[in-house]
C-alpha atoms as a PDB file:
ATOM      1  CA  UNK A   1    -124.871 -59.818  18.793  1.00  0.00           C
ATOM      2  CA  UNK A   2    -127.777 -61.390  16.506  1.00  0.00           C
ATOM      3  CA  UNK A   3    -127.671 -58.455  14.561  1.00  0.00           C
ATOM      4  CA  UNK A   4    -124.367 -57.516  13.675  1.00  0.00           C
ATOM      5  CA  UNK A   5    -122.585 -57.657  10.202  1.00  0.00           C
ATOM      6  CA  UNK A   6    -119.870 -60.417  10.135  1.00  0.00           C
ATOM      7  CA  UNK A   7    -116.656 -59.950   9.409  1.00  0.00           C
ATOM      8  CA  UNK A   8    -114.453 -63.553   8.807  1.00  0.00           C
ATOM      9  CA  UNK A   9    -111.143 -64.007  10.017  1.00  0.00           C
ATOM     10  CA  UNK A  10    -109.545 -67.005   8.544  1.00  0.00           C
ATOM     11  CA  UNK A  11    -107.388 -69.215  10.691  1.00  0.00           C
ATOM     12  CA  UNK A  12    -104.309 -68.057   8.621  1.00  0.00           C
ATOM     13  CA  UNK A  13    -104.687 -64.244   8.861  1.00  0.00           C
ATOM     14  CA  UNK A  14    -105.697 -65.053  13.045  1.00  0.00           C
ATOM     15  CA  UNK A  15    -102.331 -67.144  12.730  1.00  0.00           C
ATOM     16  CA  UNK A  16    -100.429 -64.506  11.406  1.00  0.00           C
ATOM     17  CA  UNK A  17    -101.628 -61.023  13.933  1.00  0.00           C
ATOM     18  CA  UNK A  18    -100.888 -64.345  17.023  1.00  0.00           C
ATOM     19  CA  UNK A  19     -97.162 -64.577  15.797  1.00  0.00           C
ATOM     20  CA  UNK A  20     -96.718 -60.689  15.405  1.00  0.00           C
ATOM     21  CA  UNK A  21     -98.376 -59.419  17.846  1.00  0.00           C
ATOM     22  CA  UNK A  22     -98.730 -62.279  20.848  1.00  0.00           C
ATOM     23  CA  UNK A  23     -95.626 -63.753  19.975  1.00  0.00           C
ATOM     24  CA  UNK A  24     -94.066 -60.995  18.988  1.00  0.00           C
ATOM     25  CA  UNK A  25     -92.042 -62.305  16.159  1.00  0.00           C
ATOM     26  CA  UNK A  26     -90.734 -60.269  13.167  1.00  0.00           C
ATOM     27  CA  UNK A  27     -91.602 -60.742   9.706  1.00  0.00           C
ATOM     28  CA  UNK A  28     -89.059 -63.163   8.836  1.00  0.00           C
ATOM     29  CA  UNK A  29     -88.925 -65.452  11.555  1.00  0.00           C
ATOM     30  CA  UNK A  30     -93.007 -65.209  11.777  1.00  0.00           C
ATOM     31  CA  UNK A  31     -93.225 -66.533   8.044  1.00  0.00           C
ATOM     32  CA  UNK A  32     -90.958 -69.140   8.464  1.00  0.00           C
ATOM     33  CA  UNK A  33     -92.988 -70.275  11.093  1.00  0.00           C
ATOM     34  CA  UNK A  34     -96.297 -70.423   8.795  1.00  0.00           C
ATOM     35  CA  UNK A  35     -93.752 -71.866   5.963  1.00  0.00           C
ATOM     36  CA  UNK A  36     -94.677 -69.011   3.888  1.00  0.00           C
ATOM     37  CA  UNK A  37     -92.465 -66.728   1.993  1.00  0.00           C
ATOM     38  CA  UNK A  38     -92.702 -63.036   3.229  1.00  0.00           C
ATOM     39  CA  UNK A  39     -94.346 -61.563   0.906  1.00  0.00           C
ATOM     40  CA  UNK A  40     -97.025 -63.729   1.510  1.00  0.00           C
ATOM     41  CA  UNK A  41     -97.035 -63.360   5.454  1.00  0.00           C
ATOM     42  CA  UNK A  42     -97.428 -59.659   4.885  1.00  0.00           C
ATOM     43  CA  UNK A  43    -100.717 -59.641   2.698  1.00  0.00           C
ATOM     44  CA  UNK A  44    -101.714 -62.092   4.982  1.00  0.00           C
ATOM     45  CA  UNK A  45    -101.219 -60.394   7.926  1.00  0.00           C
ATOM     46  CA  UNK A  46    -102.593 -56.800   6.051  1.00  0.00           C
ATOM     47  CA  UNK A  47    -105.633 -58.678   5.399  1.00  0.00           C
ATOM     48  CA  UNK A  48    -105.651 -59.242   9.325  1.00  0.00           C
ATOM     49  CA  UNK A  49    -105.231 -55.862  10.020  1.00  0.00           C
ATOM     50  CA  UNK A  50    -108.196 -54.906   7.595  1.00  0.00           C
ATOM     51  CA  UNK A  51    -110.474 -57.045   8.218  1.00  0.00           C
ATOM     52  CA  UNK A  52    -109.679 -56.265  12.551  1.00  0.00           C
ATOM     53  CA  UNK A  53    -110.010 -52.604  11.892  1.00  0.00           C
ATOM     54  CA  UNK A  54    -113.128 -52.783   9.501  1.00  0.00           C
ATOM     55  CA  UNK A  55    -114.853 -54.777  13.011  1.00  0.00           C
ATOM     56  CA  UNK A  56    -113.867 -52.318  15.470  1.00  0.00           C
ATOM     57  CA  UNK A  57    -114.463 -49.001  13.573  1.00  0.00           C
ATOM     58  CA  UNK A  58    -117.895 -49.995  12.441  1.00  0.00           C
ATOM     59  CA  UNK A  59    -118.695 -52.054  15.513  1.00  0.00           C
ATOM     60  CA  UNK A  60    -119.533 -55.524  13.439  1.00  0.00           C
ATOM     61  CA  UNK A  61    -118.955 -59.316  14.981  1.00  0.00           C
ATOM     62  CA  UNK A  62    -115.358 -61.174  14.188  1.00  0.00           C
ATOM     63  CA  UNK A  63    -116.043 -64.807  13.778  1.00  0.00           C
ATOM     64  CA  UNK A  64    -112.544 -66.661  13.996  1.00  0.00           C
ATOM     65  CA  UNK A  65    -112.758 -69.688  11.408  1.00  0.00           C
ATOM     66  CA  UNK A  66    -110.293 -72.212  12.791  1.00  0.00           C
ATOM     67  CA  UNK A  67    -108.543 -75.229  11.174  1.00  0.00           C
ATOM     68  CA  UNK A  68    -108.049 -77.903  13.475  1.00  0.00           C
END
């Protein structure tokens, strides 16, 4: 694991793929939850998706960064 690239997923965009995809909320009700407009739920979610995909198709580390 010491040797894989990094890729950072911020608490927000982890927030955001939890209430789609856990949760299973839509768009609207999901950035209402986050007290976000949608526009802003969606590039934060499609910033999710990127940075998910970019770890699993080139086989790098996802370190979740967590705001507690």
């Amino acid at each position: 694991m010491r040797d894989l690239e990094v890729v950072t997923l911020e608490s927000e965009e982890l927030e955001a793929y939890r209430l789609r995809h856990v949760q299973g909320m839509e768009q609207i009700e999901a950035a209402k939850s986050m007290q976000t407009s949608q526009s802003t739920y969606q590039r934060i979610l499609y910033r999710a998706y990127e940075k998910i995909a970019d770890a699993l198709v080139h086989g790098k580390a996802i370190k979740l960064i967590r705001d507690i």
